[in-house]
PDB file of N, CA and C in Angstrom:
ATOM      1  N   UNK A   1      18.696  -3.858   4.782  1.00  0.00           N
ATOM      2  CA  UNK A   1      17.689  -2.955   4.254  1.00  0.00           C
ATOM      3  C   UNK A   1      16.510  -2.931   5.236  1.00  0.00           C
ATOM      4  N   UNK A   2      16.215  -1.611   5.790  1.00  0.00           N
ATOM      5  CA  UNK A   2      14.649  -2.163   6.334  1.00  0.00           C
ATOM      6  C   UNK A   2      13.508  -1.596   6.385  1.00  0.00           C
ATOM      7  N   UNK A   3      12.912  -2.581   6.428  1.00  0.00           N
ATOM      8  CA  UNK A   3      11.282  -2.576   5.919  1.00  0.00           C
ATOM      9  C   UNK A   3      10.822  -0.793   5.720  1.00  0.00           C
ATOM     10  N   UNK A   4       9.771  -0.866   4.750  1.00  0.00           N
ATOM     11  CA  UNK A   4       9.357   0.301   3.990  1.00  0.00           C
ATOM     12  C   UNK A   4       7.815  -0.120   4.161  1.00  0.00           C
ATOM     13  N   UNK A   5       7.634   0.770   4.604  1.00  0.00           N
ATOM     14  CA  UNK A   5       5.845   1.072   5.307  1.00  0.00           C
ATOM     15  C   UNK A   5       5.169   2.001   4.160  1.00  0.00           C
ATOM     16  N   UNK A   6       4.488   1.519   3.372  1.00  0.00           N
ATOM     17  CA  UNK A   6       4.244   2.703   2.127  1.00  0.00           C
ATOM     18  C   UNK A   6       2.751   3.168   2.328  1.00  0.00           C
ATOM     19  N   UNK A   7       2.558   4.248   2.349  1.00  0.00           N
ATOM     20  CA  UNK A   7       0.883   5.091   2.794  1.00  0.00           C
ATOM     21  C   UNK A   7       1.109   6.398   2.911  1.00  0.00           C
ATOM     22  N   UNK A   8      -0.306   6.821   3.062  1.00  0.00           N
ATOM     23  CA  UNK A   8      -0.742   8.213   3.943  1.00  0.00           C
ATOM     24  C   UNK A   8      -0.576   8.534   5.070  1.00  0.00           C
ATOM     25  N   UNK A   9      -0.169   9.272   6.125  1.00  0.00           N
ATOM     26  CA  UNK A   9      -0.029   9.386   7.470  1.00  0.00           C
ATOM     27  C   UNK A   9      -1.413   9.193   8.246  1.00  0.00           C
ATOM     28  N   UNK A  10      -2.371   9.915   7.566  1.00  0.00           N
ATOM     29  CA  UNK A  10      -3.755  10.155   8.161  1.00  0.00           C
ATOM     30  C   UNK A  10      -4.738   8.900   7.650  1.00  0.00           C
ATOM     31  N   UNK A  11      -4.102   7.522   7.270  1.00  0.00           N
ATOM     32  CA  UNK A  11      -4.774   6.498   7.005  1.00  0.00           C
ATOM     33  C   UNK A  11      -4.908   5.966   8.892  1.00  0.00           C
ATOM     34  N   UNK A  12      -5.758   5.428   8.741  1.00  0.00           N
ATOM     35  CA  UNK A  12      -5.742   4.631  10.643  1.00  0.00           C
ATOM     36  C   UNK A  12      -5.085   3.852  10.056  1.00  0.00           C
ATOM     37  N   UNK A  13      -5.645   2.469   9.502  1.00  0.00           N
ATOM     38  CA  UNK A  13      -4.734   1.614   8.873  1.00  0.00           C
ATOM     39  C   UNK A  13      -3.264   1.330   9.001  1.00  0.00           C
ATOM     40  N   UNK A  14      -2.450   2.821   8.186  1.00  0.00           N
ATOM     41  CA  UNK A  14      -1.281   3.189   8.358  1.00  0.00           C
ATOM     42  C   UNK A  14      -0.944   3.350  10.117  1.00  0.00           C
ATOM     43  N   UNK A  15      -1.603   4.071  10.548  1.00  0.00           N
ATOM     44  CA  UNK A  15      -1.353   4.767  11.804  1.00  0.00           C
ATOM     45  C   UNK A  15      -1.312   3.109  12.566  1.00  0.00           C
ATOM     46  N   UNK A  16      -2.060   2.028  12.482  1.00  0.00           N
ATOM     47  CA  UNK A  16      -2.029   1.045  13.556  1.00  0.00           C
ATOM     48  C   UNK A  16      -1.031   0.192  13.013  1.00  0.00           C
ATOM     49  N   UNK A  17      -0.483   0.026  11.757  1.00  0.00           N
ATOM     50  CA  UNK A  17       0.542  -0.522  11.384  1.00  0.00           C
ATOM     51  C   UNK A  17       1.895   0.260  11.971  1.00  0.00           C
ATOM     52  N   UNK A  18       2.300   1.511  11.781  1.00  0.00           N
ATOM     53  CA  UNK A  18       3.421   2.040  12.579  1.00  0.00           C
ATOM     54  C   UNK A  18       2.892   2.237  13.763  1.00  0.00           C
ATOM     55  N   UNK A  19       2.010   2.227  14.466  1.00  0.00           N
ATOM     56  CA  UNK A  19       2.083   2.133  16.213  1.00  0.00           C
ATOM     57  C   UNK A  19       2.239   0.304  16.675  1.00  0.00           C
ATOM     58  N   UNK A  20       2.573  -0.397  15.466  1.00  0.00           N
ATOM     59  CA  UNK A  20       2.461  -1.691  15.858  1.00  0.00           C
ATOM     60  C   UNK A  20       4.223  -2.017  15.756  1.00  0.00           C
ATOM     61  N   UNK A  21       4.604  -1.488  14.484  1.00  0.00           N
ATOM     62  CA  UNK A  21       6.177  -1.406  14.388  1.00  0.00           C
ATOM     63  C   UNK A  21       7.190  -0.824  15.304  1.00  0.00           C
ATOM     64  N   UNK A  22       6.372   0.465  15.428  1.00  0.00           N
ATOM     65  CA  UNK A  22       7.303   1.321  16.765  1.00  0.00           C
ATOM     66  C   UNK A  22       7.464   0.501  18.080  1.00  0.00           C
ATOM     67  N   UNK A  23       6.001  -0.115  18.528  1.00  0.00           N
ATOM     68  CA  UNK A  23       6.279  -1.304  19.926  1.00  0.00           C
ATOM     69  C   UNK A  23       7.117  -1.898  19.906  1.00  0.00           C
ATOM     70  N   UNK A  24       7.784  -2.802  18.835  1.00  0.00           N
ATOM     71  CA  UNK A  24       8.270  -4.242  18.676  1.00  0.00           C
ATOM     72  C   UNK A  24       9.806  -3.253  17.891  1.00  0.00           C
ATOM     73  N   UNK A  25      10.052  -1.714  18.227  1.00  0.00           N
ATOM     74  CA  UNK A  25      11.265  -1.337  17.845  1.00  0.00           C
ATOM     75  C   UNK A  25      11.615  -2.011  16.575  1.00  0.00           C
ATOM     76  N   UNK A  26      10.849  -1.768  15.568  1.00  0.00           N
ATOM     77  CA  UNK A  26      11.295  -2.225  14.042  1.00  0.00           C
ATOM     78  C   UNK A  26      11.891  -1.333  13.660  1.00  0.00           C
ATOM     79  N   UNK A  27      12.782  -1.650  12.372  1.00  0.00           N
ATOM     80  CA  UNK A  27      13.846  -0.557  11.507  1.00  0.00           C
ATOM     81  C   UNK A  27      13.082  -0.562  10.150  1.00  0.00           C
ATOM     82  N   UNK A  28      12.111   0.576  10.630  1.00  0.00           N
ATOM     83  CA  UNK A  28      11.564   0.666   8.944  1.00  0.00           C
ATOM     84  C   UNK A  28      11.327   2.004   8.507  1.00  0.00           C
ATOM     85  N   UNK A  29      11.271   2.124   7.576  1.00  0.00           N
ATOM     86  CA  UNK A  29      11.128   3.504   7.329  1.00  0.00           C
ATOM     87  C   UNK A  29       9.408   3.691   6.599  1.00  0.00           C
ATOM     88  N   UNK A  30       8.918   5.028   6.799  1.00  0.00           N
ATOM     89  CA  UNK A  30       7.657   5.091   6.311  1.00  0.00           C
ATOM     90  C   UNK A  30       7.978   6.019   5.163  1.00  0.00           C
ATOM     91  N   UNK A  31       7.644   5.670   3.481  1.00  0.00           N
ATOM     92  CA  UNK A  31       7.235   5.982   2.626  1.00  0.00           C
ATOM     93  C   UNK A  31       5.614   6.864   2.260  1.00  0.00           C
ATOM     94  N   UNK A  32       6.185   8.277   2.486  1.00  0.00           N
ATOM     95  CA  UNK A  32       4.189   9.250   2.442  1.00  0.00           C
ATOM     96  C   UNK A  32       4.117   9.057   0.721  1.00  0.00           C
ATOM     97  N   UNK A  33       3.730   8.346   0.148  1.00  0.00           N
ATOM     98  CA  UNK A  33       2.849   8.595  -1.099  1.00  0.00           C
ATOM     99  C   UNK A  33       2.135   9.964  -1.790  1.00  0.00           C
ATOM    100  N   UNK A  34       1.581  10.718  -0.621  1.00  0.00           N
ATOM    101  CA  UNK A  34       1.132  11.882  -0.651  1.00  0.00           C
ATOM    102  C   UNK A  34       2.504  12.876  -1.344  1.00  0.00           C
ATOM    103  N   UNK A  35       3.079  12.543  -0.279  1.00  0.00           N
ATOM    104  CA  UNK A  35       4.379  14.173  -0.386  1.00  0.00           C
ATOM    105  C   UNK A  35       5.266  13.450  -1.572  1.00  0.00           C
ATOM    106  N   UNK A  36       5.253  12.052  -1.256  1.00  0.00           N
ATOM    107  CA  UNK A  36       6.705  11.813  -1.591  1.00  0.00           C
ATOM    108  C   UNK A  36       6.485  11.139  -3.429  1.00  0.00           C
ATOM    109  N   UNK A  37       5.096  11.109  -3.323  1.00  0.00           N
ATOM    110  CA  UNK A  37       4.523  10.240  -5.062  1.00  0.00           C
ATOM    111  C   UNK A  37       4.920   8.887  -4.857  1.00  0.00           C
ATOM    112  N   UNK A  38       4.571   8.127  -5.535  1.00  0.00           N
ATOM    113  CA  UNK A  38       4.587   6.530  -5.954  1.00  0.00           C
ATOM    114  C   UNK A  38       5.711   6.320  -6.936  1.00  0.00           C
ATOM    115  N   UNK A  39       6.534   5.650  -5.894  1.00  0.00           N
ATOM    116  CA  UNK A  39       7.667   5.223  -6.642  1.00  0.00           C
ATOM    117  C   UNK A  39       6.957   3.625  -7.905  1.00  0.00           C
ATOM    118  N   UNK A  40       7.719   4.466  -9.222  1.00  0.00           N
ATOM    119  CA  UNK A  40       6.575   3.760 -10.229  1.00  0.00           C
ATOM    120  C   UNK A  40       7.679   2.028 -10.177  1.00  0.00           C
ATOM    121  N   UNK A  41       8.772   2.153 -10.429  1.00  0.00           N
ATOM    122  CA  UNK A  41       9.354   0.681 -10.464  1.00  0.00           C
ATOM    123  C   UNK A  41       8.724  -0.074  -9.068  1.00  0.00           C
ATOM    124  N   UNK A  42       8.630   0.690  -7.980  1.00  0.00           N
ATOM    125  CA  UNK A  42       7.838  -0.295  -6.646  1.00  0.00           C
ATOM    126  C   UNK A  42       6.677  -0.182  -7.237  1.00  0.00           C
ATOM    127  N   UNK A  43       5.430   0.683  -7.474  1.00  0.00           N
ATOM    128  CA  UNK A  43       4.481  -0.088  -8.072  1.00  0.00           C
ATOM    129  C   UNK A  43       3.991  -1.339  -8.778  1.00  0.00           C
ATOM    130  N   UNK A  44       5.180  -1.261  -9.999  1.00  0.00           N
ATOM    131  CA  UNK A  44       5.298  -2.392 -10.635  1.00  0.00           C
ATOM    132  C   UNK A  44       5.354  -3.486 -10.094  1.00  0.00           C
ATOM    133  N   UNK A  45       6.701  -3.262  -9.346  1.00  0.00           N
ATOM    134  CA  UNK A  45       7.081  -4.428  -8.225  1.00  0.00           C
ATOM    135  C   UNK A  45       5.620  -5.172  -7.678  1.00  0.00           C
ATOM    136  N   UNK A  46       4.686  -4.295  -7.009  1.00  0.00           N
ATOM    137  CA  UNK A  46       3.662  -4.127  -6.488  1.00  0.00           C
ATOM    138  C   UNK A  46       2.505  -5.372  -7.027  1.00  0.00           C
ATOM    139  N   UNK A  47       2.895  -4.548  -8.165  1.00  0.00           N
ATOM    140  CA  UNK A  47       1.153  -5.458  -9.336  1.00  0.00           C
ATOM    141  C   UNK A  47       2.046  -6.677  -9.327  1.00  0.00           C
ATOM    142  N   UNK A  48       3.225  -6.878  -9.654  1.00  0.00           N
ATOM    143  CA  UNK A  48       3.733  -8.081 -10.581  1.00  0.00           C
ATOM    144  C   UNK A  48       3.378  -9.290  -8.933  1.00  0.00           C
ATOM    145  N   UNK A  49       3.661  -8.544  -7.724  1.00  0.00           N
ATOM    146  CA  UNK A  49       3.665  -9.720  -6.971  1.00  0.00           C
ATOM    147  C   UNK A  49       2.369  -9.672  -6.196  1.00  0.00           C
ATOM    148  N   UNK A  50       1.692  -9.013  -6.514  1.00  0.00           N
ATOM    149  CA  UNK A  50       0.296  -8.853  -5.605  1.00  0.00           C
ATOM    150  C   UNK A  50      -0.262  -8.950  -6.887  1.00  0.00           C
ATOM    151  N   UNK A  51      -0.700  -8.418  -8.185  1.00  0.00           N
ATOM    152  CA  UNK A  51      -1.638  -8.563  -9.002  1.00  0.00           C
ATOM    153  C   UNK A  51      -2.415  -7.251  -8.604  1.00  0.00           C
ATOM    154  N   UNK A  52      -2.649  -6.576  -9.612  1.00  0.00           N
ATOM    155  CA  UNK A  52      -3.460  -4.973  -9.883  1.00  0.00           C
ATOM    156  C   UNK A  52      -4.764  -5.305  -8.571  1.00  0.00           C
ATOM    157  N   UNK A  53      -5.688  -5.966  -8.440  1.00  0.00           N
ATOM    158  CA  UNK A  53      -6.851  -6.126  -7.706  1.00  0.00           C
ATOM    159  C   UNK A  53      -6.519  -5.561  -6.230  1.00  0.00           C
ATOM    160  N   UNK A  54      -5.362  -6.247  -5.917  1.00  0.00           N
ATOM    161  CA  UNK A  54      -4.986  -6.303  -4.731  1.00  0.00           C
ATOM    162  C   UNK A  54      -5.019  -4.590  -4.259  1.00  0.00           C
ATOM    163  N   UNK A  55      -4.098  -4.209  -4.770  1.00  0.00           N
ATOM    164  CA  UNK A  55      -3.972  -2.757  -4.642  1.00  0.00           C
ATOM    165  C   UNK A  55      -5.060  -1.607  -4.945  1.00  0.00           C
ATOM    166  N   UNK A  56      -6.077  -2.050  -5.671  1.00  0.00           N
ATOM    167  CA  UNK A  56      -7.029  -1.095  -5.994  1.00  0.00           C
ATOM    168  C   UNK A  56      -8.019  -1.154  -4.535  1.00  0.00           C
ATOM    169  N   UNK A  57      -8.056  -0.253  -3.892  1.00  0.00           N
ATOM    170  CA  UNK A  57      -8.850  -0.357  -2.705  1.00  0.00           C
ATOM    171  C   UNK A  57     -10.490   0.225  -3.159  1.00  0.00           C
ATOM    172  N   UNK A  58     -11.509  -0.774  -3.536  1.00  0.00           N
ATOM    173  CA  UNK A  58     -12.421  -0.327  -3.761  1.00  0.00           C
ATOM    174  C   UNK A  58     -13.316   0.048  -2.361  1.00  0.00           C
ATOM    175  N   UNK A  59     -12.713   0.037  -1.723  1.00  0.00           N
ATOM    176  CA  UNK A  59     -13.574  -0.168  -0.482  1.00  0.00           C
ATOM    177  C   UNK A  59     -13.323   1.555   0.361  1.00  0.00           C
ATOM    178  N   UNK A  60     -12.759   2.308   0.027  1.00  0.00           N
ATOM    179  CA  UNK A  60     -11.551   3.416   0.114  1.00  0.00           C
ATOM    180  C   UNK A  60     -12.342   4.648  -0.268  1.00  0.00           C
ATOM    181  N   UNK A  61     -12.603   5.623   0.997  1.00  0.00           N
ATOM    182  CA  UNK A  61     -13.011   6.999   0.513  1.00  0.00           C
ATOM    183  C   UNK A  61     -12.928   7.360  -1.007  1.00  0.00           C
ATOM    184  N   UNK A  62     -11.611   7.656  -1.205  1.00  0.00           N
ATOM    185  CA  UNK A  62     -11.084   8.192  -2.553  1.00  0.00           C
ATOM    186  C   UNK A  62     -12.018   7.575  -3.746  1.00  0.00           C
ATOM    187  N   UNK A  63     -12.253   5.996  -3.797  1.00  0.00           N
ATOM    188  CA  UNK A  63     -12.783   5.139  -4.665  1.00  0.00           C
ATOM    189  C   UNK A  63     -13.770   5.677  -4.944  1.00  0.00           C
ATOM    190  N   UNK A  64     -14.998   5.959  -3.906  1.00  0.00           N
ATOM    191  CA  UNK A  64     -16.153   6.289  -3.670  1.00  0.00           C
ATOM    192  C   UNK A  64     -16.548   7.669  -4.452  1.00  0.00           C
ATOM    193  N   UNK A  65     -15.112   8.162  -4.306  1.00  0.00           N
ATOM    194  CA  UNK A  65     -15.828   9.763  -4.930  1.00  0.00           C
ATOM    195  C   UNK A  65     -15.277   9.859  -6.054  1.00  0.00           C
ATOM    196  N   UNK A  66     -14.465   8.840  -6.987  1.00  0.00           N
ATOM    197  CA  UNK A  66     -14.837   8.460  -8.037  1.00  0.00           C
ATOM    198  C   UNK A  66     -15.836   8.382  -9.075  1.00  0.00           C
ATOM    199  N   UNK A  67     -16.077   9.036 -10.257  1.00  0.00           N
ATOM    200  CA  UNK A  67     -17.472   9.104 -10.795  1.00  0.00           C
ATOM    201  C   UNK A  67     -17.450   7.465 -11.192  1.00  0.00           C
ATOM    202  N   UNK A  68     -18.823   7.247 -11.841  1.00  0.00           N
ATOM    203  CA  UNK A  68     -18.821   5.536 -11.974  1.00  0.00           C
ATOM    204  C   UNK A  68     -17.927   5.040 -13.343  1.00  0.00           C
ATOM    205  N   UNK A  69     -17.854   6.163 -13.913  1.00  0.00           N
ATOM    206  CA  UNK A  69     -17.116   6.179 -15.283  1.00  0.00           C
ATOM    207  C   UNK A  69     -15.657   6.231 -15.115  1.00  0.00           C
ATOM    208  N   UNK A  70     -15.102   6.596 -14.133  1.00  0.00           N
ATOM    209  CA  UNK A  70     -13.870   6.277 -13.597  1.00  0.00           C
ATOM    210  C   UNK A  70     -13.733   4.803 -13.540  1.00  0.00           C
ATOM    211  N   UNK A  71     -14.487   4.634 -11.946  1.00  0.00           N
ATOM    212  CA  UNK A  71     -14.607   3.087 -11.707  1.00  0.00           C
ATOM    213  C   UNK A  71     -14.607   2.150 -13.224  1.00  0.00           C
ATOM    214  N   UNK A  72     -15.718   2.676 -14.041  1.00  0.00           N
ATOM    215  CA  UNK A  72     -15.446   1.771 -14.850  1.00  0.00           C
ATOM    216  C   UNK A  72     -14.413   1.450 -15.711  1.00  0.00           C
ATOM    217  N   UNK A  73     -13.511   2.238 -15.697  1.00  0.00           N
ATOM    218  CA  UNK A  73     -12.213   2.107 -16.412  1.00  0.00           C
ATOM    219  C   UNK A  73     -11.226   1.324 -15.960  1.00  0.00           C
ATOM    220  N   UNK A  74     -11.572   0.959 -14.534  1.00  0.00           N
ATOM    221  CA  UNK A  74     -10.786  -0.005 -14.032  1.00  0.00           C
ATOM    222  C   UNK A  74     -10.742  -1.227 -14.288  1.00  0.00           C
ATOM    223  N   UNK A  75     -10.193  -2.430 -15.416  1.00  0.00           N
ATOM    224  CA  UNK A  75     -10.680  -3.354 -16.088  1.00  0.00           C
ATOM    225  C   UNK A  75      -9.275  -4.065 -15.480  1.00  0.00           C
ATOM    226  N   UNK A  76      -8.113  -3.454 -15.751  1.00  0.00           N
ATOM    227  CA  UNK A  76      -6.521  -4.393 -15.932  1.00  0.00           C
ATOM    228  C   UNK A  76      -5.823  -3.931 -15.367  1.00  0.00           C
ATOM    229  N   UNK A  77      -4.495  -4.239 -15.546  1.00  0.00           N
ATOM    230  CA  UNK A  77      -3.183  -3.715 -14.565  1.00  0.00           C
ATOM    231  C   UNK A  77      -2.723  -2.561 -15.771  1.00  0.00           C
ATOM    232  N   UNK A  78      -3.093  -2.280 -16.855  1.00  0.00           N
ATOM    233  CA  UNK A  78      -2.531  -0.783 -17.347  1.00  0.00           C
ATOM    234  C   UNK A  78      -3.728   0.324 -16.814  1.00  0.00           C
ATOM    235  N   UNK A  79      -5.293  -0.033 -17.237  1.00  0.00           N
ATOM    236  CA  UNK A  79      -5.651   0.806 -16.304  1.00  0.00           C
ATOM    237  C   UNK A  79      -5.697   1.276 -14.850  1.00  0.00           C
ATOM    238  N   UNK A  80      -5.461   0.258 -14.245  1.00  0.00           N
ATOM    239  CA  UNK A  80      -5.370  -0.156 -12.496  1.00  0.00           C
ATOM    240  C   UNK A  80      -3.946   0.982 -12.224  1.00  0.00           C
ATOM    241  N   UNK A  81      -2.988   0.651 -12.971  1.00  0.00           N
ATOM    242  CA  UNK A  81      -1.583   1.223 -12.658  1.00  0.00           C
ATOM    243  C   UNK A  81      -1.992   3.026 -13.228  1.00  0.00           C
ATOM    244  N   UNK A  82      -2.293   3.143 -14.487  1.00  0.00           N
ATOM    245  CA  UNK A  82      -3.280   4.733 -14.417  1.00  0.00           C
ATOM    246  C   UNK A  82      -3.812   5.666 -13.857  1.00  0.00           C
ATOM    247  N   UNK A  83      -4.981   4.720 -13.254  1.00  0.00           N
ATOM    248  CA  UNK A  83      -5.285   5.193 -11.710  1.00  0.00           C
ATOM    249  C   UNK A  83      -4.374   5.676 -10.569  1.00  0.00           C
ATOM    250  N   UNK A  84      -3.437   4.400 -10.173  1.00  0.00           N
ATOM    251  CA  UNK A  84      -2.872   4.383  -8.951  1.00  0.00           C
ATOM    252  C   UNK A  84      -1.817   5.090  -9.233  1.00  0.00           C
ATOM    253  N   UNK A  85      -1.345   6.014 -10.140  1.00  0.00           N
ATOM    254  CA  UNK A  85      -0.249   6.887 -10.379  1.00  0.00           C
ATOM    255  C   UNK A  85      -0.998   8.378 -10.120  1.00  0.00           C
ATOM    256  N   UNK A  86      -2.396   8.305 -10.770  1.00  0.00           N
ATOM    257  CA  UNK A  86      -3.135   9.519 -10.813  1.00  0.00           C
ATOM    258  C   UNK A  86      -4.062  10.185  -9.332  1.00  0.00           C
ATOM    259  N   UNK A  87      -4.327   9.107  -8.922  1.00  0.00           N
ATOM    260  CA  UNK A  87      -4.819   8.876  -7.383  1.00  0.00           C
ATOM    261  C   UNK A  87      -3.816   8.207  -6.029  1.00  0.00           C
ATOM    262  N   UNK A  88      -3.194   8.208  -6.208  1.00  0.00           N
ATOM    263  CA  UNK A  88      -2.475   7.624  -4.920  1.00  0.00           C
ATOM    264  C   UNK A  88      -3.551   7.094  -3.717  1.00  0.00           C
ATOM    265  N   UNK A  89      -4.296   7.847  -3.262  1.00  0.00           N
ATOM    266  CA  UNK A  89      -5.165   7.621  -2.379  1.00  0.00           C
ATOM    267  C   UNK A  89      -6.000   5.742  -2.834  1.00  0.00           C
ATOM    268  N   UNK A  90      -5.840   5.555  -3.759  1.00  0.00           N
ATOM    269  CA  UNK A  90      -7.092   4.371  -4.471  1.00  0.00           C
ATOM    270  C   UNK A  90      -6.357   2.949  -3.813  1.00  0.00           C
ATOM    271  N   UNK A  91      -4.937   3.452  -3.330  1.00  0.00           N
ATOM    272  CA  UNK A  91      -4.460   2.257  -3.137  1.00  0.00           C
ATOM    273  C   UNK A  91      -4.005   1.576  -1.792  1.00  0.00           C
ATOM    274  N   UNK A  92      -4.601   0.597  -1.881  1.00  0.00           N
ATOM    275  CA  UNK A  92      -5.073  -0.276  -0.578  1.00  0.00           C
ATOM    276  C   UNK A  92      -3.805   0.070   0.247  1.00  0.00           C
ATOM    277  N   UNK A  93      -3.668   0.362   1.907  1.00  0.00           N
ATOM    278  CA  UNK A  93      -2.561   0.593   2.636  1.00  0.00           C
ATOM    279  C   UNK A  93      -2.813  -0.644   3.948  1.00  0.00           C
ATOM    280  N   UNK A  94      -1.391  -0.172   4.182  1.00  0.00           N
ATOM    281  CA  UNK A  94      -0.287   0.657   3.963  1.00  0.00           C
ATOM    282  C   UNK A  94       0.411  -1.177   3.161  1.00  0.00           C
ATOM    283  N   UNK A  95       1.184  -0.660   1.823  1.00  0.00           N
ATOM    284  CA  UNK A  95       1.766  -1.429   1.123  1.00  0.00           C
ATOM    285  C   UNK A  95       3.351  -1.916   2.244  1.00  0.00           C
ATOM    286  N   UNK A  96       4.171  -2.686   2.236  1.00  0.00           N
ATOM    287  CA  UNK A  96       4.847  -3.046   2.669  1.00  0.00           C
ATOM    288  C   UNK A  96       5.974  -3.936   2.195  1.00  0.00           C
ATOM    289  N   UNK A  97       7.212  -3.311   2.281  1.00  0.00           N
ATOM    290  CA  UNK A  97       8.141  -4.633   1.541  1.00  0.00           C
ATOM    291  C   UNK A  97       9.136  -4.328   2.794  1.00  0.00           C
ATOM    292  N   UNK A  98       9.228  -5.994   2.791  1.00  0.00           N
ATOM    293  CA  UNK A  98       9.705  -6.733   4.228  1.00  0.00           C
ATOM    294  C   UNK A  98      10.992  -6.665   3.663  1.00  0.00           C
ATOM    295  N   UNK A  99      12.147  -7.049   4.891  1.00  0.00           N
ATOM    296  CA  UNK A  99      13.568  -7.062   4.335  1.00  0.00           C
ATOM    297  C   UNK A  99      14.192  -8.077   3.467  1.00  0.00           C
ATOM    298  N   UNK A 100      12.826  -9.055   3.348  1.00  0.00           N
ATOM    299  CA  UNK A 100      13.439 -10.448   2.376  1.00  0.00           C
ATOM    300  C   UNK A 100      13.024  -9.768   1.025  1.00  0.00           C
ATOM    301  N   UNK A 101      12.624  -8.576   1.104  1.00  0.00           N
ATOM    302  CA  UNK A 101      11.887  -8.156  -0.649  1.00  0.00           C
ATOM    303  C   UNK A 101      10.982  -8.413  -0.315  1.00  0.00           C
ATOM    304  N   UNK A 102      10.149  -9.538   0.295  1.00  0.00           N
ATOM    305  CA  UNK A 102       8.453  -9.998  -0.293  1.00  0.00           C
ATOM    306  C   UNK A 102       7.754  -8.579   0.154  1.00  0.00           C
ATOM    307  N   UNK A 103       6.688  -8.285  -0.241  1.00  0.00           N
ATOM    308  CA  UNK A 103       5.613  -7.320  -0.586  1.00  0.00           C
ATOM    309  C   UNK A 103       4.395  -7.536   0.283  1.00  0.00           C
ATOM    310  N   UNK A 104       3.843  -7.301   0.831  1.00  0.00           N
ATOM    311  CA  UNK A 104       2.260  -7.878   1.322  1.00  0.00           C
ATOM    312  C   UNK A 104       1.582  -6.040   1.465  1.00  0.00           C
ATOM    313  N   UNK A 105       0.479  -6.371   1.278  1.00  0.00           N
ATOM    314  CA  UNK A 105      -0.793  -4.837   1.349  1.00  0.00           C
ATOM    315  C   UNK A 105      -1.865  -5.199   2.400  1.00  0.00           C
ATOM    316  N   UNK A 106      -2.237  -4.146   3.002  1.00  0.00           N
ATOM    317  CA  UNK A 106      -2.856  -4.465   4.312  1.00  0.00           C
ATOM    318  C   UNK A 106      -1.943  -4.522   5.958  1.00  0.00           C
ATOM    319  N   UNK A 107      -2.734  -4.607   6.489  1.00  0.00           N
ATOM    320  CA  UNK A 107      -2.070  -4.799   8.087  1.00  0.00           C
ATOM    321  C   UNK A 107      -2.885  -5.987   8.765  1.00  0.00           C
ATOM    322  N   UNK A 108      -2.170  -6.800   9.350  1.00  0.00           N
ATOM    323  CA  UNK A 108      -2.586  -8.647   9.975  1.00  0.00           C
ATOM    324  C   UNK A 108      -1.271  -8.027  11.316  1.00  0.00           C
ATOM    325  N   UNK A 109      -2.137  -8.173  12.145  1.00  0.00           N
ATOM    326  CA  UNK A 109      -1.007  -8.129  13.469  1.00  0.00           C
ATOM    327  C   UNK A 109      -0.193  -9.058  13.462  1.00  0.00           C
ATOM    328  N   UNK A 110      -0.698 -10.763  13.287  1.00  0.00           N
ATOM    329  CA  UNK A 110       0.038 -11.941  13.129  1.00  0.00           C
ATOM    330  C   UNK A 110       0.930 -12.120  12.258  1.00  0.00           C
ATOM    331  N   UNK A 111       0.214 -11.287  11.178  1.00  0.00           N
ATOM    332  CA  UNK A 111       1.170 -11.302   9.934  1.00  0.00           C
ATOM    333  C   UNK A 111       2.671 -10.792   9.880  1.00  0.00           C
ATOM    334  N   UNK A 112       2.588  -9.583  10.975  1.00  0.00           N
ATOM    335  CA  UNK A 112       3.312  -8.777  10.811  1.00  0.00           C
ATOM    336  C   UNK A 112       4.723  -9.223  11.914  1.00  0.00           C
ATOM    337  N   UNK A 113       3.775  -9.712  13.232  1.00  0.00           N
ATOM    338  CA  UNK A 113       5.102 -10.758  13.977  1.00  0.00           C
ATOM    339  C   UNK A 113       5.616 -11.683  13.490  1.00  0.00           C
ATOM    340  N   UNK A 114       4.602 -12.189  12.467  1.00  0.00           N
ATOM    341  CA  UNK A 114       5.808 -13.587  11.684  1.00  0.00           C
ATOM    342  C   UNK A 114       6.772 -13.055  11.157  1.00  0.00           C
ATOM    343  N   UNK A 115       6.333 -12.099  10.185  1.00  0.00           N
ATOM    344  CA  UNK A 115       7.466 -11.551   9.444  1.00  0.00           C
ATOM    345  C   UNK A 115       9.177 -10.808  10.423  1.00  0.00           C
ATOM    346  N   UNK A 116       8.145 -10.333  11.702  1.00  0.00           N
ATOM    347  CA  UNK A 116       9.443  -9.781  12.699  1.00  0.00           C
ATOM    348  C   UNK A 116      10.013 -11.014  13.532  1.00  0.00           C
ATOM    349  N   UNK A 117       9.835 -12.099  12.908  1.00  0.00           N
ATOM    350  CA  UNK A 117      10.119 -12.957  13.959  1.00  0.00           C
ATOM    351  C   UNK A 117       9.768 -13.379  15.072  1.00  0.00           C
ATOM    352  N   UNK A 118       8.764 -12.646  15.755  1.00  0.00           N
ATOM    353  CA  UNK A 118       8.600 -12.612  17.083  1.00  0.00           C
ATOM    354  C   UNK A 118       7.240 -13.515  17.527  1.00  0.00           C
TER     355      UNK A 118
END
């Protein structure tokens, strides 16, 4: 199976994570969220092994233009998962499930050679 790069194209984030995969000739495929929607059982997957926080990118354009009454609805993983079905954008990138299954969110250059072995 290999690796699934999950994001926006026009995230940098995304963009330095697949210009980091393409170097090191990885077999992964990129998942657009945008075109393609949020696959809801990988979401799940998502919260259950990262925990709702992880994924809510408060730090994230999209977040920002959020009214505060939005934001404030964000309390748990049923509202968190609400959101992140209704916004795609809210959620921290580019998500990632490695070929062992494990999950990690964000991009770590180091992180990402351990996982390739290299």
């Amino acid at each position: 199976m290999p690796i699934t790069l999950y994001g926006i194209p026009n995230c940098d984030t995304v963009k330095k994570a697949r210009t980091w995969l393409d170097a090191r000739a990885a077999d992964y495929v990129f998942h657009d969220y945008k075109k393609l929607g949020v696959p809801q059982q990988d979401l799940q997957r998502w919260m259950a092994a990262l925990g709702w926080e992880a994924l809510v990118n408060r730090k994230g354009t999209t977040w920002r233009k959020l009214d505060e009454a939005a934001r404030a609805k964000v309390v748990d993983a049923s509202s968190a998962h609400a959101l992140l079905c209704a916004q795609p954008s809210v959620i921290k990138r580019p998500v990632v499930r490695w070929n062992d299954g494990r999950v990690t969110v964000g991009f770590e250059a180091d992180e990402v050679d351990r996982a390739l072995g290299a």
